[in-house]
N, C-alpha and C. Protein backbone atom coordinates (compact mmCIF):
# COMPACT_ATOMS: atom_id res chain seq x y z
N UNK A 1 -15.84 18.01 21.68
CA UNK A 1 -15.61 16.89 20.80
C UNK A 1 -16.00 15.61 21.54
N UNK A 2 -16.59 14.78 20.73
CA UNK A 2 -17.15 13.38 21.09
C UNK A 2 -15.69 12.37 21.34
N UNK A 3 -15.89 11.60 22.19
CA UNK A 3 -15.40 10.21 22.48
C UNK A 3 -15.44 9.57 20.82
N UNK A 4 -16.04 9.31 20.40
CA UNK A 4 -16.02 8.78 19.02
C UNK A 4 -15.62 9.44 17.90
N UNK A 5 -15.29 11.13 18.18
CA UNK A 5 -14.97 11.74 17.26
C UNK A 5 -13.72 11.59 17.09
N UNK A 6 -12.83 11.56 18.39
CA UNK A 6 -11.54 11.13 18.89
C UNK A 6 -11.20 10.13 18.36
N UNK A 7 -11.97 9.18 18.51
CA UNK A 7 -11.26 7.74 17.87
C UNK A 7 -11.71 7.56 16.95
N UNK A 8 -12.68 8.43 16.10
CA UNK A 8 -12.61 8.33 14.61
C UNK A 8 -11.19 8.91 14.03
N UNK A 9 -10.56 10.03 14.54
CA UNK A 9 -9.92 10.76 14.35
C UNK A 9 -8.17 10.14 13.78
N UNK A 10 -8.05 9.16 15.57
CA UNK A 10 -6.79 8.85 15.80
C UNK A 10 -6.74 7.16 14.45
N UNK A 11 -7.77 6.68 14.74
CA UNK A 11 -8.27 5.46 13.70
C UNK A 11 -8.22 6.13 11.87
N UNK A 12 -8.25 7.24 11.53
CA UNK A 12 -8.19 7.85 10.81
C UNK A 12 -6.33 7.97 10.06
N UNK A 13 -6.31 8.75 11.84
CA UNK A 13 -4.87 9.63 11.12
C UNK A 13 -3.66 7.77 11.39
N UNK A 14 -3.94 6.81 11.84
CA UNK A 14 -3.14 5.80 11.84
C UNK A 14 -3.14 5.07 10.39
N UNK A 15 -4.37 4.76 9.70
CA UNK A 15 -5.00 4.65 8.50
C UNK A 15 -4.00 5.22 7.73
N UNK A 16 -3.85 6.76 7.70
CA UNK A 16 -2.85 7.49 7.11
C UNK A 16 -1.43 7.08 7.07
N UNK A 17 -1.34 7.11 8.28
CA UNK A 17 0.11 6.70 8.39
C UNK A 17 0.48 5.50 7.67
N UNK A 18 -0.22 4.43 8.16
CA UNK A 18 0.29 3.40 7.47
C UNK A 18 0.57 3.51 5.72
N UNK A 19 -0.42 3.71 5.37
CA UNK A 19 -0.85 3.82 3.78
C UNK A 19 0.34 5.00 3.45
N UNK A 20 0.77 6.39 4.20
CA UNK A 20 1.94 6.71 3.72
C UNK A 20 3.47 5.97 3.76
N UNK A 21 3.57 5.22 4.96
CA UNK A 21 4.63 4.14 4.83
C UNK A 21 4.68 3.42 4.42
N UNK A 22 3.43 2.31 3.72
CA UNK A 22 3.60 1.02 3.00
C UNK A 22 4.15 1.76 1.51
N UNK A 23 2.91 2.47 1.06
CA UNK A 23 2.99 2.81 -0.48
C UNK A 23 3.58 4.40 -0.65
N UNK A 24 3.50 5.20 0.39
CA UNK A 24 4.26 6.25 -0.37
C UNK A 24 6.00 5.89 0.15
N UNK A 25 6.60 4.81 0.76
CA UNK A 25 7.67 4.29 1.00
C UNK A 25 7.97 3.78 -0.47
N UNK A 26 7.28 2.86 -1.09
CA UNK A 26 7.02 2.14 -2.06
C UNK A 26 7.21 2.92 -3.31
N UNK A 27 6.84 4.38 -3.42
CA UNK A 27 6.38 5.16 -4.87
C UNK A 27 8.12 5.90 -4.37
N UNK A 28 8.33 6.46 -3.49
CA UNK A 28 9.74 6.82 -3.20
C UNK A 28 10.74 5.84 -3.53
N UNK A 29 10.91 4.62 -3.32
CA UNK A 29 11.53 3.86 -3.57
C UNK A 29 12.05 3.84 -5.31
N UNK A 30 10.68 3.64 -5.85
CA UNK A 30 10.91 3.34 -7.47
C UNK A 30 11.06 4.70 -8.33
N UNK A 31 10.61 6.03 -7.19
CA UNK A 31 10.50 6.80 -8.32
C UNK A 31 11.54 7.97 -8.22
N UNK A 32 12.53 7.71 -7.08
CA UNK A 32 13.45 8.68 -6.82
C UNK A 32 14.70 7.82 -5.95
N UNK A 33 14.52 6.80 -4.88
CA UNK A 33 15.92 5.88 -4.43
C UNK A 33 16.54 5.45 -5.07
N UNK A 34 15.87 4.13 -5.63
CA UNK A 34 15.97 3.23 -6.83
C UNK A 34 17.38 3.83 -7.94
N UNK A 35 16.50 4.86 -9.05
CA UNK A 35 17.37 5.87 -9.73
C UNK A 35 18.58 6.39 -9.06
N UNK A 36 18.26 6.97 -7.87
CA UNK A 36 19.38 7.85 -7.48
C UNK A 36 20.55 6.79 -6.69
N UNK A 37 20.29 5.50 -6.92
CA UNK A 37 21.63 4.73 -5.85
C UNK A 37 21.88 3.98 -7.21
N UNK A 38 21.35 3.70 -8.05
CA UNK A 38 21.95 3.25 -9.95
C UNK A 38 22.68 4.53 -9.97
N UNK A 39 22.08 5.62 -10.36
CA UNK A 39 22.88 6.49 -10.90
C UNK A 39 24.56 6.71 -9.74
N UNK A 40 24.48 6.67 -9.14
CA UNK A 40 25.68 7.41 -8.12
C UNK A 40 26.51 6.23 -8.02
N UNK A 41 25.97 4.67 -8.01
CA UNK A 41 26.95 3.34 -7.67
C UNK A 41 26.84 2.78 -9.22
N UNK A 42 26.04 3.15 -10.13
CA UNK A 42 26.37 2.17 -11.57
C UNK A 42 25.23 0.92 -11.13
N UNK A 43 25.33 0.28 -12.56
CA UNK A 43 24.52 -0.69 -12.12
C UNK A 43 25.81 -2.06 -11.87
N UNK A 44 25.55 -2.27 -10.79
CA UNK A 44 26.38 -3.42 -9.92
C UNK A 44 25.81 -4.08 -8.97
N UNK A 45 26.92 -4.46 -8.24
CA UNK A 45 26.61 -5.88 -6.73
C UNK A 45 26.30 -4.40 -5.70
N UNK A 46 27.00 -3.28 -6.12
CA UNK A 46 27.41 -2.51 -5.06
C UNK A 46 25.24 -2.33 -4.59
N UNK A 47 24.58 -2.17 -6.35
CA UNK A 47 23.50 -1.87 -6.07
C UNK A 47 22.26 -2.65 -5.09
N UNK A 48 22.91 -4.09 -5.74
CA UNK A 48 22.06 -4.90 -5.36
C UNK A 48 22.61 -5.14 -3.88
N UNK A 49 23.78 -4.91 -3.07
CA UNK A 49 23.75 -4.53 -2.04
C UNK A 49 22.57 -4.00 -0.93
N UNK A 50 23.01 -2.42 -1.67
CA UNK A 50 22.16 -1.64 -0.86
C UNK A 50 21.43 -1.56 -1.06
N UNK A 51 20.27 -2.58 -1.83
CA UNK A 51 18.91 -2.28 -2.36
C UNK A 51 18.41 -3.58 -1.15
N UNK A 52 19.35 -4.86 -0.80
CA UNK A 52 18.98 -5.37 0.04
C UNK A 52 18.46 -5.29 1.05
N UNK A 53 19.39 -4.48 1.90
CA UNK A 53 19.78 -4.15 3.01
C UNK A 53 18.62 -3.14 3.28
N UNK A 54 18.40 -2.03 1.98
CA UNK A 54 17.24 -1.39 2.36
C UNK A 54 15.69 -2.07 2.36
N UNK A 55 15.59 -3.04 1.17
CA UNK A 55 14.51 -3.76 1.33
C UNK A 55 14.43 -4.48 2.93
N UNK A 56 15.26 -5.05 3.61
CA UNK A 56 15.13 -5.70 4.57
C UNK A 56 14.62 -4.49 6.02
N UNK A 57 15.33 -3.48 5.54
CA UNK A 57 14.77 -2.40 6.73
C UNK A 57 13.15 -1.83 6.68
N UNK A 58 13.48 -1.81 5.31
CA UNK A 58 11.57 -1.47 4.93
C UNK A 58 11.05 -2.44 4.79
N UNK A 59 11.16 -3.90 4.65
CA UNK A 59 10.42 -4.73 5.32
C UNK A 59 9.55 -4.85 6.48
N UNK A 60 10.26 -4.52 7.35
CA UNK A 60 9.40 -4.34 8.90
C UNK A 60 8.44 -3.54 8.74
N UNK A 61 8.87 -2.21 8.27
CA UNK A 61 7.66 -1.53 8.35
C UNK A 61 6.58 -1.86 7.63
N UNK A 62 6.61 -2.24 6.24
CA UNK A 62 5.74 -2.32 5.21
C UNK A 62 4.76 -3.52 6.16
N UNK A 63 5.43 -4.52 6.55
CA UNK A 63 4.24 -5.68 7.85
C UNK A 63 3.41 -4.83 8.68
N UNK A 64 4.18 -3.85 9.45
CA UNK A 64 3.94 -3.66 10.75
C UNK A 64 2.37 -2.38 9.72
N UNK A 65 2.61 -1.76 8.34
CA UNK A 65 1.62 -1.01 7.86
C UNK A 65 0.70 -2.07 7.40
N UNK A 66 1.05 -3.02 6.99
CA UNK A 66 -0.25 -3.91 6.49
C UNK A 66 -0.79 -4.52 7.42
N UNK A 67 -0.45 -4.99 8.64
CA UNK A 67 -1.20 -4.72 9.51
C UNK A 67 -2.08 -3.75 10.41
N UNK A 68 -1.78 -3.08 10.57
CA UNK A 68 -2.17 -1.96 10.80
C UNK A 68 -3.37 -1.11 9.47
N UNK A 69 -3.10 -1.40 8.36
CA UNK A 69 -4.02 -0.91 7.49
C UNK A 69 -5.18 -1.82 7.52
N UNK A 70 -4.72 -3.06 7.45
CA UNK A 70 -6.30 -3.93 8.07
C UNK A 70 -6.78 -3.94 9.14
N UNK A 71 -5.86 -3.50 10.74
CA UNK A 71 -7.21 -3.27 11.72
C UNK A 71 -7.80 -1.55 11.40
N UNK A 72 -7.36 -1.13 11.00
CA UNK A 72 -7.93 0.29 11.22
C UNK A 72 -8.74 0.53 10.01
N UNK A 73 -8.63 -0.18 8.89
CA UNK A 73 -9.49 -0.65 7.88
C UNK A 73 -10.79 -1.65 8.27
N UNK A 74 -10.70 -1.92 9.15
CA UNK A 74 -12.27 -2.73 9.93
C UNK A 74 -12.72 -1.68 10.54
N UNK A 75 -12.13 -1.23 11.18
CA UNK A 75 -12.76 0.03 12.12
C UNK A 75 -13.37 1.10 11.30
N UNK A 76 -12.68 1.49 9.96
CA UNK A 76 -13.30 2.44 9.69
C UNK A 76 -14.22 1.96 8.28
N UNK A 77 -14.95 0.32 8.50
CA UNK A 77 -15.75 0.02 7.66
C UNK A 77 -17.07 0.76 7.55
N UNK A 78 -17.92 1.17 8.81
CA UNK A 78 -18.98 1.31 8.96
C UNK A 78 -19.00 2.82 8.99
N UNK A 79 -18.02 3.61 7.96
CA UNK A 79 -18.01 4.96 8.25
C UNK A 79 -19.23 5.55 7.46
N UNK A 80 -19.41 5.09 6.18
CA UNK A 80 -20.73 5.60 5.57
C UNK A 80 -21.70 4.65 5.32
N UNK A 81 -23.06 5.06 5.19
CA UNK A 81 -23.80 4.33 5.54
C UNK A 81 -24.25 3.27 4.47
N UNK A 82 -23.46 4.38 3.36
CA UNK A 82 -23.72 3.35 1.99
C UNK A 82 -23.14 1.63 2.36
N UNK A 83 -21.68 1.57 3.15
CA UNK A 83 -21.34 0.34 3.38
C UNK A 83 -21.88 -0.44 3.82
N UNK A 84 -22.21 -1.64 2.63
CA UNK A 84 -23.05 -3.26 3.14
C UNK A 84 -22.28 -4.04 3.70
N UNK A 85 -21.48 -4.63 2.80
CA UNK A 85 -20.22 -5.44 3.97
C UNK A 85 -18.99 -5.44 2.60
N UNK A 86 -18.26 -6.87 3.06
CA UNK A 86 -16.93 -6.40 2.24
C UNK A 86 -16.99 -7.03 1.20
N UNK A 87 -16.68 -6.56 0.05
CA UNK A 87 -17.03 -7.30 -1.31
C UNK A 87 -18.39 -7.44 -2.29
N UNK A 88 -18.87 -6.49 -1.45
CA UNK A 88 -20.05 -6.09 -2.33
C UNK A 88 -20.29 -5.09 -2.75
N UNK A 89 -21.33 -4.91 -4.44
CA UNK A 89 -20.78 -3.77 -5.39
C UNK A 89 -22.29 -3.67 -5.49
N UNK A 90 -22.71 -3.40 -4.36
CA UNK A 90 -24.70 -2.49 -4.60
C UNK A 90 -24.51 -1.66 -4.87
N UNK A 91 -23.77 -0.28 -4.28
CA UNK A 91 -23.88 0.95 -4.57
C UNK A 91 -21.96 1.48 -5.00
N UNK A 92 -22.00 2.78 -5.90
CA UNK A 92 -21.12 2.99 -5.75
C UNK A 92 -20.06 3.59 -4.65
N UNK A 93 -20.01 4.07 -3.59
CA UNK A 93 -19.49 3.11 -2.37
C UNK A 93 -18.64 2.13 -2.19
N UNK A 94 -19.47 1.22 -2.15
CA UNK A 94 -19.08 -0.07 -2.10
C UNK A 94 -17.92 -0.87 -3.23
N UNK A 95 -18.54 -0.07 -4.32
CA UNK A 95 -17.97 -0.57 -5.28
C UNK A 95 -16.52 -0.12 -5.50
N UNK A 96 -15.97 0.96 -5.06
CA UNK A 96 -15.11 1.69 -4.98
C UNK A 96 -14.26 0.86 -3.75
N UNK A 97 -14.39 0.79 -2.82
CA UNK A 97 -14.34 -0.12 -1.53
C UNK A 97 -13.89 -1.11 -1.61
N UNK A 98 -14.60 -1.96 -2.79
CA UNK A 98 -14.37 -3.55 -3.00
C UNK A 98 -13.16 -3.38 -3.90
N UNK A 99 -13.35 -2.28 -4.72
CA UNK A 99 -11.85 -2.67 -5.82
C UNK A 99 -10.88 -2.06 -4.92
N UNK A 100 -10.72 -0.82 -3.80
CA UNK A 100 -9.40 -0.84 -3.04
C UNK A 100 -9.28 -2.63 -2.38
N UNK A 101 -9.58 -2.92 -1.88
CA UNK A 101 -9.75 -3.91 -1.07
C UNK A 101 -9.23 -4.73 -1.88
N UNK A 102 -9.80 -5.48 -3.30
CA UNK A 102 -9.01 -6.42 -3.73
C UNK A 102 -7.74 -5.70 -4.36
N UNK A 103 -7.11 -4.66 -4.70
CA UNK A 103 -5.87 -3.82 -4.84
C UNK A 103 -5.03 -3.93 -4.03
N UNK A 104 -5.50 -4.11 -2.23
CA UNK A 104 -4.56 -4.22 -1.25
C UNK A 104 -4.25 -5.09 -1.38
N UNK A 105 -5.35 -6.38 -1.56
CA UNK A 105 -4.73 -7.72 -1.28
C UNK A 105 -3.83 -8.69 -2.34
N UNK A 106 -3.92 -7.56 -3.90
CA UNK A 106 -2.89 -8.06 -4.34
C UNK A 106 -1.41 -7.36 -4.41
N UNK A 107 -1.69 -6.29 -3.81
CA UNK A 107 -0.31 -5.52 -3.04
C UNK A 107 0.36 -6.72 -2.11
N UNK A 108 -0.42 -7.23 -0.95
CA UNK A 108 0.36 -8.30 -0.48
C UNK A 108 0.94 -9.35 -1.07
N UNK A 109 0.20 -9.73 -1.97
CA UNK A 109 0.57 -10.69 -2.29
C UNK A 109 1.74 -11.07 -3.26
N UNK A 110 1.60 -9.46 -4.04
CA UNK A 110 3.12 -9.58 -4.56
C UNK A 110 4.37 -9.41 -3.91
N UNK A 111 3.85 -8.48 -2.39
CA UNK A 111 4.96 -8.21 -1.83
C UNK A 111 5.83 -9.58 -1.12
N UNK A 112 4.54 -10.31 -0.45
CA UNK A 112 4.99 -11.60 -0.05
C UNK A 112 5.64 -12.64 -0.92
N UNK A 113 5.52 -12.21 -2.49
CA UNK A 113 6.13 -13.41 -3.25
C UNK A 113 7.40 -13.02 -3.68
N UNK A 114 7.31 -11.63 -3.74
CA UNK A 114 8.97 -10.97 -3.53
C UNK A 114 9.43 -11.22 -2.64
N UNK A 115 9.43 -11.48 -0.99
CA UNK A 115 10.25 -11.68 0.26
C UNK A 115 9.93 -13.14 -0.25
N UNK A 116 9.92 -13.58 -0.45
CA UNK A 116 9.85 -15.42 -0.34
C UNK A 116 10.58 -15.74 -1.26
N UNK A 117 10.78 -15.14 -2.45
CA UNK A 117 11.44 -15.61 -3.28
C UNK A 117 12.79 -14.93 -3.68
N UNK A 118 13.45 -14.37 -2.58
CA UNK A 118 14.44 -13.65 -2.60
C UNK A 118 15.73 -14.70 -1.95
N UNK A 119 15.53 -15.38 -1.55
CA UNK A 119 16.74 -16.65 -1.10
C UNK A 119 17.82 -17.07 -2.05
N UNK A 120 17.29 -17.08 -3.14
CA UNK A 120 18.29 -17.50 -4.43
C UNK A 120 17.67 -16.57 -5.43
N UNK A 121 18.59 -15.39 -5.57
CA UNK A 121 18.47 -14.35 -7.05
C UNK A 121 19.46 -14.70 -7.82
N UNK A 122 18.68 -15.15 -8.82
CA UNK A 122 19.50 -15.25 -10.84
C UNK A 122 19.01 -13.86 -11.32
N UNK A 123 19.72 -13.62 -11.97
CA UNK A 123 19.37 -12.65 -13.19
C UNK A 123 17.88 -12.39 -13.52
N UNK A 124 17.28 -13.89 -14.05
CA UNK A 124 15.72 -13.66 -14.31
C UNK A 124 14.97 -13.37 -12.77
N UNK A 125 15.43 -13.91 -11.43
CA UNK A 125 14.57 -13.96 -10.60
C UNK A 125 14.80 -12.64 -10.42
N UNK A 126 15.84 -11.56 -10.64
CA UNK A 126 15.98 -10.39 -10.15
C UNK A 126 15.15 -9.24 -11.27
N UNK A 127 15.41 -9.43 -13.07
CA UNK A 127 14.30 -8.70 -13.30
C UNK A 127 12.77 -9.08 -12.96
N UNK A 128 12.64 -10.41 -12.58
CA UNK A 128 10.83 -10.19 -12.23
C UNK A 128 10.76 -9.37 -10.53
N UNK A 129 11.76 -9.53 -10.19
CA UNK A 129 11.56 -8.83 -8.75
C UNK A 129 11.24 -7.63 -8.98
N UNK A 130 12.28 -6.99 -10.01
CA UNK A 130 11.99 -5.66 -10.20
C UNK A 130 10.38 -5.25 -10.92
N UNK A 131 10.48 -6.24 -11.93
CA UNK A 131 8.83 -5.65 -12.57
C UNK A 131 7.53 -5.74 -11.04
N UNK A 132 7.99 -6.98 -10.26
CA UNK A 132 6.93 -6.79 -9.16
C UNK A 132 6.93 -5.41 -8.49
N UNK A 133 7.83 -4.98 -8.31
CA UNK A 133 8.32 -3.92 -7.36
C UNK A 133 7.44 -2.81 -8.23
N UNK A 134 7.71 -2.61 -9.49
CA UNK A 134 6.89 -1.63 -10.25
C UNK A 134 5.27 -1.68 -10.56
N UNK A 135 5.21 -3.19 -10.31
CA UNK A 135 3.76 -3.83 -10.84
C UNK A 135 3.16 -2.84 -8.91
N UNK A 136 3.79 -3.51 -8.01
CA UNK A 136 3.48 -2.96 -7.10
C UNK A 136 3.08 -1.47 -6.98
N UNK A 137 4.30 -0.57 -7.21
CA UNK A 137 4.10 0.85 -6.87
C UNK A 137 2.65 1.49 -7.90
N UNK A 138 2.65 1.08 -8.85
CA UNK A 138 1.73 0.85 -10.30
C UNK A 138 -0.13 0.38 -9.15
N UNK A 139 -0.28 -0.61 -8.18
CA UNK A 139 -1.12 -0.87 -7.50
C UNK A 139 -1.22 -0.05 -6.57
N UNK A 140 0.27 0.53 -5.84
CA UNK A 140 -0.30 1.75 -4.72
C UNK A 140 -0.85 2.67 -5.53
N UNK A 141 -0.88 3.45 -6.71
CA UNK A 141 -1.39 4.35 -6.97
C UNK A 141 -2.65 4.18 -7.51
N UNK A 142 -3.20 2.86 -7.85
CA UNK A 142 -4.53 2.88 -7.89
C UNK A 142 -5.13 2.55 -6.47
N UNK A 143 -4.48 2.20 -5.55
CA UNK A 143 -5.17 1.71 -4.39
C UNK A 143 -5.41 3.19 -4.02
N UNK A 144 -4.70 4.67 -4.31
CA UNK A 144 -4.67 6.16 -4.00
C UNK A 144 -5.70 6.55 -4.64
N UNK A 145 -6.23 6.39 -5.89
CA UNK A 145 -6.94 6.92 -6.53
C UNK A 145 -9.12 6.24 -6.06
N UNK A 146 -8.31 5.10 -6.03
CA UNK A 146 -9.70 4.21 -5.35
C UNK A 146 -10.30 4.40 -4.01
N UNK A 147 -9.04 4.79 -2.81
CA UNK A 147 -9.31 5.67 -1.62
C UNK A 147 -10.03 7.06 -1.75
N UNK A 148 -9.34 7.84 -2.83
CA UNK A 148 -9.94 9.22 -3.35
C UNK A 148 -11.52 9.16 -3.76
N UNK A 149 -11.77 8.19 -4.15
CA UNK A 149 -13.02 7.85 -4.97
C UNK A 149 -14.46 7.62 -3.12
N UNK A 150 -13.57 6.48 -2.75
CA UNK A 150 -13.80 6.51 -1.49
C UNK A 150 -14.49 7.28 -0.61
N UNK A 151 -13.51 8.24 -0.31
CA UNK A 151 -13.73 9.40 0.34
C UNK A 151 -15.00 10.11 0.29
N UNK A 152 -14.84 10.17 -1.24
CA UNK A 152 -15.88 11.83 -1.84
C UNK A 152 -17.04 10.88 -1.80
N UNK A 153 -17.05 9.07 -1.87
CA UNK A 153 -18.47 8.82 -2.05
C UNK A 153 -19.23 8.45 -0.30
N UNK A 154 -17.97 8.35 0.24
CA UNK A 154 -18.75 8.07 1.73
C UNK A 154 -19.66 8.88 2.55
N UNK A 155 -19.63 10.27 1.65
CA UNK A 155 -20.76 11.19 2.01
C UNK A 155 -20.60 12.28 1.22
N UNK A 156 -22.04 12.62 0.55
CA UNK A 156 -22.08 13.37 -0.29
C UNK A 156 -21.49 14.71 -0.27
N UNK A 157 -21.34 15.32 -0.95
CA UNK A 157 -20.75 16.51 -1.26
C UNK A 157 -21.22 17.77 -0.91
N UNK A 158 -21.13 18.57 -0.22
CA UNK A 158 -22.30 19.75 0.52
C UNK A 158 -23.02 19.11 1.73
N UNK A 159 -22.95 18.48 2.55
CA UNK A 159 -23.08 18.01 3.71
C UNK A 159 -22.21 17.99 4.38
């Protein structure tokens, strides 16, 4: 095995990682925590408690993956050859590429307007938190499906 195969490899399986901790943290959250700490505490303070406390723990990580998904997302720009640069839709490739890419970056951006705007929760600021939170998990799974797309086009099929 190559020196570069290696660090395609480890640049690869970190890629992974992250993207399973930001968003499959994220799809767990809404599609099985969420439910199961309503159902067992009611809907209360008790919830919005421990929904804090857990947002604040998965906070760290969800940074420490979005970082991490953008350096190892540079690194693994130049994996097929179809890739021109970022944000461009010549080939399909690319085009696939450019819509994960703007998907991530409005993953951040909702996530960041949820932590920023969590200082003072009313009622309304808490259902839009929640629709973000869904609008979100709703974006990891196309950012999954747009990676999938990804994949199969970064080199053809039978090669």
């Amino acid at each position: 095995m190559t020196p570069q195969t290696i660090v395609f490899a480890l640049v690869s399986f970190f890629h992974d990682l992250f993207t399973a901790i930001w968003m499959g943290g994220l799809l767990v959250t809404v599609l099985a925590y969420l439910p199961a700490v309503k159902n067992a505490l009611g809907a209360g303070p008790q919830v919005k408690k421990v929904m804090m406390e857990f947002q604040k723990r998965q906070s760290v990580w969800v940074y420490v993956s979005m970082a991490g998904l953008i350096l190892t997302g540079l690194l693994m720009t130049n994996r097929s050859p179809q890739f021109e640069s970022l944000f461009r839709f010549g080939n399909p490739y690319s085009v696939a590429l450019s819509i994960k890419h703007i998907l991530v970056i409005a993953m951040i951006g909702v996530s960041l307007y949820r932590v920023l705007g969590r200082s003072t929760m009313t009622p309304e600021k808490e259902r839009l938190n929640m629709k973000l939170l869904l609008i979100n998990a709703a974006l990891a799974v196309l950012v999954l499906l747009t990676s999938g797309f990804t994949a199969a086009l970064a080199r053809p099929l039978g090669v």
